[in-house]
C-alpha atoms as a PDB file:
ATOM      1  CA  UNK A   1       1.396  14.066   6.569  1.00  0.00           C
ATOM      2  CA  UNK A   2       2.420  11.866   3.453  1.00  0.00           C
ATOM      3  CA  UNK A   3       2.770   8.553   3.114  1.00  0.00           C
ATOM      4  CA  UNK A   4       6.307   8.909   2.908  1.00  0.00           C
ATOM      5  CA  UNK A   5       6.174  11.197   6.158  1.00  0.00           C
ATOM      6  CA  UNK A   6       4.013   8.388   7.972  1.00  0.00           C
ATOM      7  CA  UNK A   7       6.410   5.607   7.370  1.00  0.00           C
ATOM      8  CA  UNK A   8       9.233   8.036   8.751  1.00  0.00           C
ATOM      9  CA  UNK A   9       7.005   8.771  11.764  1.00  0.00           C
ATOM     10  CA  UNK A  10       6.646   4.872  12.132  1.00  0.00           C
ATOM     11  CA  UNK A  11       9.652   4.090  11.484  1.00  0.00           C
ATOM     12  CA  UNK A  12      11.267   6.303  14.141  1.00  0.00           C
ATOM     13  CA  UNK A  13       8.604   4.556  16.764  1.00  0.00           C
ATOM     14  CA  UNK A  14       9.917   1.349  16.245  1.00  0.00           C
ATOM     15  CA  UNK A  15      13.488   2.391  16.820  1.00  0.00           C
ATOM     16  CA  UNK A  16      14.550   1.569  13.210  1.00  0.00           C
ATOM     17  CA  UNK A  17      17.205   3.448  10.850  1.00  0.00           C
ATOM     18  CA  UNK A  18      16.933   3.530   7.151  1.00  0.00           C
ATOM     19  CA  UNK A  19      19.445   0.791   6.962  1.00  0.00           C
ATOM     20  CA  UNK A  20      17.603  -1.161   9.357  1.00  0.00           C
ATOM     21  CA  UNK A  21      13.805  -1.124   7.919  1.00  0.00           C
ATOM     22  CA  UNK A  22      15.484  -0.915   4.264  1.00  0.00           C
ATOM     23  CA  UNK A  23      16.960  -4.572   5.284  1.00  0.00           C
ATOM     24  CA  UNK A  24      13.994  -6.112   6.376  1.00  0.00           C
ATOM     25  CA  UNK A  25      12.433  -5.322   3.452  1.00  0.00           C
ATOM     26  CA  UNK A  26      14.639  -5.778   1.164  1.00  0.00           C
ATOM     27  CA  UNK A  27      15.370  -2.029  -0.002  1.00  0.00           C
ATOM     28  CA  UNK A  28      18.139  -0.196  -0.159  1.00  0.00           C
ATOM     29  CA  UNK A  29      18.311   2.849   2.627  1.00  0.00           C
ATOM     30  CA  UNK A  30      18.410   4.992  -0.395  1.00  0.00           C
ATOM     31  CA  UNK A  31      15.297   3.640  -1.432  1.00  0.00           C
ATOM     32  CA  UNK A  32      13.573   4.390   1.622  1.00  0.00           C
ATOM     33  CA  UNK A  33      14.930   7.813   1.957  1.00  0.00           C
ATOM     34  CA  UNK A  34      13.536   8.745  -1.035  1.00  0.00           C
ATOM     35  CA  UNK A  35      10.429   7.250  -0.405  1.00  0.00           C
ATOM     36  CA  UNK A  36      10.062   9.129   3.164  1.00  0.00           C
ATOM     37  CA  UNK A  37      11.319  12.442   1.498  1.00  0.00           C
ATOM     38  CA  UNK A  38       8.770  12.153  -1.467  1.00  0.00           C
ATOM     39  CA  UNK A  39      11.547  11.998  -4.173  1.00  0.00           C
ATOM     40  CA  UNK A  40      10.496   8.416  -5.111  1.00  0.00           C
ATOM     41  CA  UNK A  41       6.665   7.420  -5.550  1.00  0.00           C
ATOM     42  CA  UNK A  42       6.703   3.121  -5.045  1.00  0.00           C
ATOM     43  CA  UNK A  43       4.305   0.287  -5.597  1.00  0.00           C
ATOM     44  CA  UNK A  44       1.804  -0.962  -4.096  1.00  0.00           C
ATOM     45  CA  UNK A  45       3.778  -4.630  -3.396  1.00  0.00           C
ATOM     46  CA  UNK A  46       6.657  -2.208  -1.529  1.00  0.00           C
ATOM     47  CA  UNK A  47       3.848  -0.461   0.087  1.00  0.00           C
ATOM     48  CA  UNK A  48       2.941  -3.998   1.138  1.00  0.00           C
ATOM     49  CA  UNK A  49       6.351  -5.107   2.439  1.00  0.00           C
ATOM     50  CA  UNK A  50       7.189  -1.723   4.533  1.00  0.00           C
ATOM     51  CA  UNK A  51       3.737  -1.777   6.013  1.00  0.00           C
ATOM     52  CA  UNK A  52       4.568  -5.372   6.925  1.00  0.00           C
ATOM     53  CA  UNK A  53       8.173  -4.206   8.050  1.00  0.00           C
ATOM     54  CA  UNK A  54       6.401  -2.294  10.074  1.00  0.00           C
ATOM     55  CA  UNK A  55       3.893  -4.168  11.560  1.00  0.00           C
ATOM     56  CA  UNK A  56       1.299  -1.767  10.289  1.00  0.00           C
ATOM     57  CA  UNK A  57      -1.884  -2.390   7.556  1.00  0.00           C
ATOM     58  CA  UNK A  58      -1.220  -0.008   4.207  1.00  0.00           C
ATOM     59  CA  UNK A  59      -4.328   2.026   5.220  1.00  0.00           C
ATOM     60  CA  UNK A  60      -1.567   3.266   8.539  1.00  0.00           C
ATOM     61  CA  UNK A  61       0.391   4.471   6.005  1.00  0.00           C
ATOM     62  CA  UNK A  62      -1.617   7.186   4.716  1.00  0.00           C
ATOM     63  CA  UNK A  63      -3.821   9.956   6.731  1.00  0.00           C
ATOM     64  CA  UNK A  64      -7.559  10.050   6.787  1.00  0.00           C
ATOM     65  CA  UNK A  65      -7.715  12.722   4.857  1.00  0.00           C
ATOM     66  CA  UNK A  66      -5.908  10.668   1.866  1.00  0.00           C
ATOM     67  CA  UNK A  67      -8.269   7.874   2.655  1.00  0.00           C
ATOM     68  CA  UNK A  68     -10.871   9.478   1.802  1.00  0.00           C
ATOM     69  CA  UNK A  69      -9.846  10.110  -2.248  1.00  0.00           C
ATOM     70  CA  UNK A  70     -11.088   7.746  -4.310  1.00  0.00           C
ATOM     71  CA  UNK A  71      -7.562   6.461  -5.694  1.00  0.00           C
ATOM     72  CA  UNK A  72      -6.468   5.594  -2.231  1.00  0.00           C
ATOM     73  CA  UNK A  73     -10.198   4.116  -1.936  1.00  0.00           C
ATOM     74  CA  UNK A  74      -8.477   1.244  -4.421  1.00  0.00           C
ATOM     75  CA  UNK A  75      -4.861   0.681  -2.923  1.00  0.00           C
ATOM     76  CA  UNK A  76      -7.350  -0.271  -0.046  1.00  0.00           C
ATOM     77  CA  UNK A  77      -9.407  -2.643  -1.749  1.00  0.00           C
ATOM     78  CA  UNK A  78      -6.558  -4.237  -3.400  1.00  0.00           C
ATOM     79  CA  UNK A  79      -4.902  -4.893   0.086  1.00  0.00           C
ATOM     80  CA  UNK A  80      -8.512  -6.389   0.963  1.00  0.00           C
ATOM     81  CA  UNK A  81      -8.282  -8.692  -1.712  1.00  0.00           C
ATOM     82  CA  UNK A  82      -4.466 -10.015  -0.996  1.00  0.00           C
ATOM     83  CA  UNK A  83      -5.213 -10.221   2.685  1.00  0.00           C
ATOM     84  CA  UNK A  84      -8.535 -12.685   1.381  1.00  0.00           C
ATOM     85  CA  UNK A  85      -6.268 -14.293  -0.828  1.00  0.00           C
ATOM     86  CA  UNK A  86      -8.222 -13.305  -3.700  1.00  0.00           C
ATOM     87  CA  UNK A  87      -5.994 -13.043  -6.827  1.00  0.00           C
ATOM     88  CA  UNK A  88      -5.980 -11.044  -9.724  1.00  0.00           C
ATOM     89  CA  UNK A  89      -7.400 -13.572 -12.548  1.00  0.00           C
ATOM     90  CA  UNK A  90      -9.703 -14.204  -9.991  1.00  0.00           C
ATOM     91  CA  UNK A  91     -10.946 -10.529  -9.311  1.00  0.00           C
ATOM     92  CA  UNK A  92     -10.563 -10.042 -13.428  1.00  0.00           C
ATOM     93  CA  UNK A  93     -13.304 -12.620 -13.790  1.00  0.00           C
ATOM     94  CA  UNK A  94     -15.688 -10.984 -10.889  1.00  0.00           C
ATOM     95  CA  UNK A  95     -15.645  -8.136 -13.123  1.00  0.00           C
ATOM     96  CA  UNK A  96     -16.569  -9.670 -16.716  1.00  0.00           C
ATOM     97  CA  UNK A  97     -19.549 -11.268 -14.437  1.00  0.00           C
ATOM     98  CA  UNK A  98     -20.293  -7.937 -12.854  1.00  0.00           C
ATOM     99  CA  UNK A  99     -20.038  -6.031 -16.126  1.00  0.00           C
ATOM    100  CA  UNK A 100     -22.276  -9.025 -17.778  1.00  0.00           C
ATOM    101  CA  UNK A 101     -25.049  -8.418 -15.598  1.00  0.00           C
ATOM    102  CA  UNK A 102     -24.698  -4.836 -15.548  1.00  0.00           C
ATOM    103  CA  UNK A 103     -24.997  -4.910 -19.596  1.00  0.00           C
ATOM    104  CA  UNK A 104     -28.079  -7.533 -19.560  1.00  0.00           C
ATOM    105  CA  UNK A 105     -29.841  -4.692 -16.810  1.00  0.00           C
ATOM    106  CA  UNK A 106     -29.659  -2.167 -19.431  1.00  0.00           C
END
């Protein structure tokens, strides 16, 4: 299944229309429609909100076989990061120091 398949299937567990999960997360049912359908890629940050709309992690979202790619591999470090409460200029300074000692070990 897709992502936007997944947060149908979830969404349909928890007893929720369109209108209703669109609401509490502050997207239009149109929005989510074409997010479930696959019209409509989103962010990450919306990925964020439905997954907490849902009372799911982002990593529910997708299957294991997307998991496994390398792109998804990110998304899923990024939500590690916001769920430490590490932020961005933070991470953005982890990797001038990792890329520092990575250029002095050449």
């Amino acid at each position: 299944m897709s992502v936007g398949k997944n947060i149908k299937f979830l969404r349909k567990q928890k007893g929720l229309s369109q209108s209703d999960l669109g609401a509490k997360v502050k997207l239009s049912a149109s929005q989510i429609s074409n997010i479930e359908s696959g019209k409509r890629q989103t962010t990450y940050d919306n990925l964020v909100t439905i997954a907490d709309g849902l009372g799911c992690k982002v990593a529910d979202l997708y299957d294991e076989e997307d998991k496994l790619h390398q792109d998804n591999a990110w998304i899923l470090f990024n939500e590690r990061m916001k769920k430490d409460g590490i932020k961005p200029e933070q991470a953005e300074r982890w990797i001038k120091l990792a890329k520092g000692i990575i250029d002095e070990s050449d």
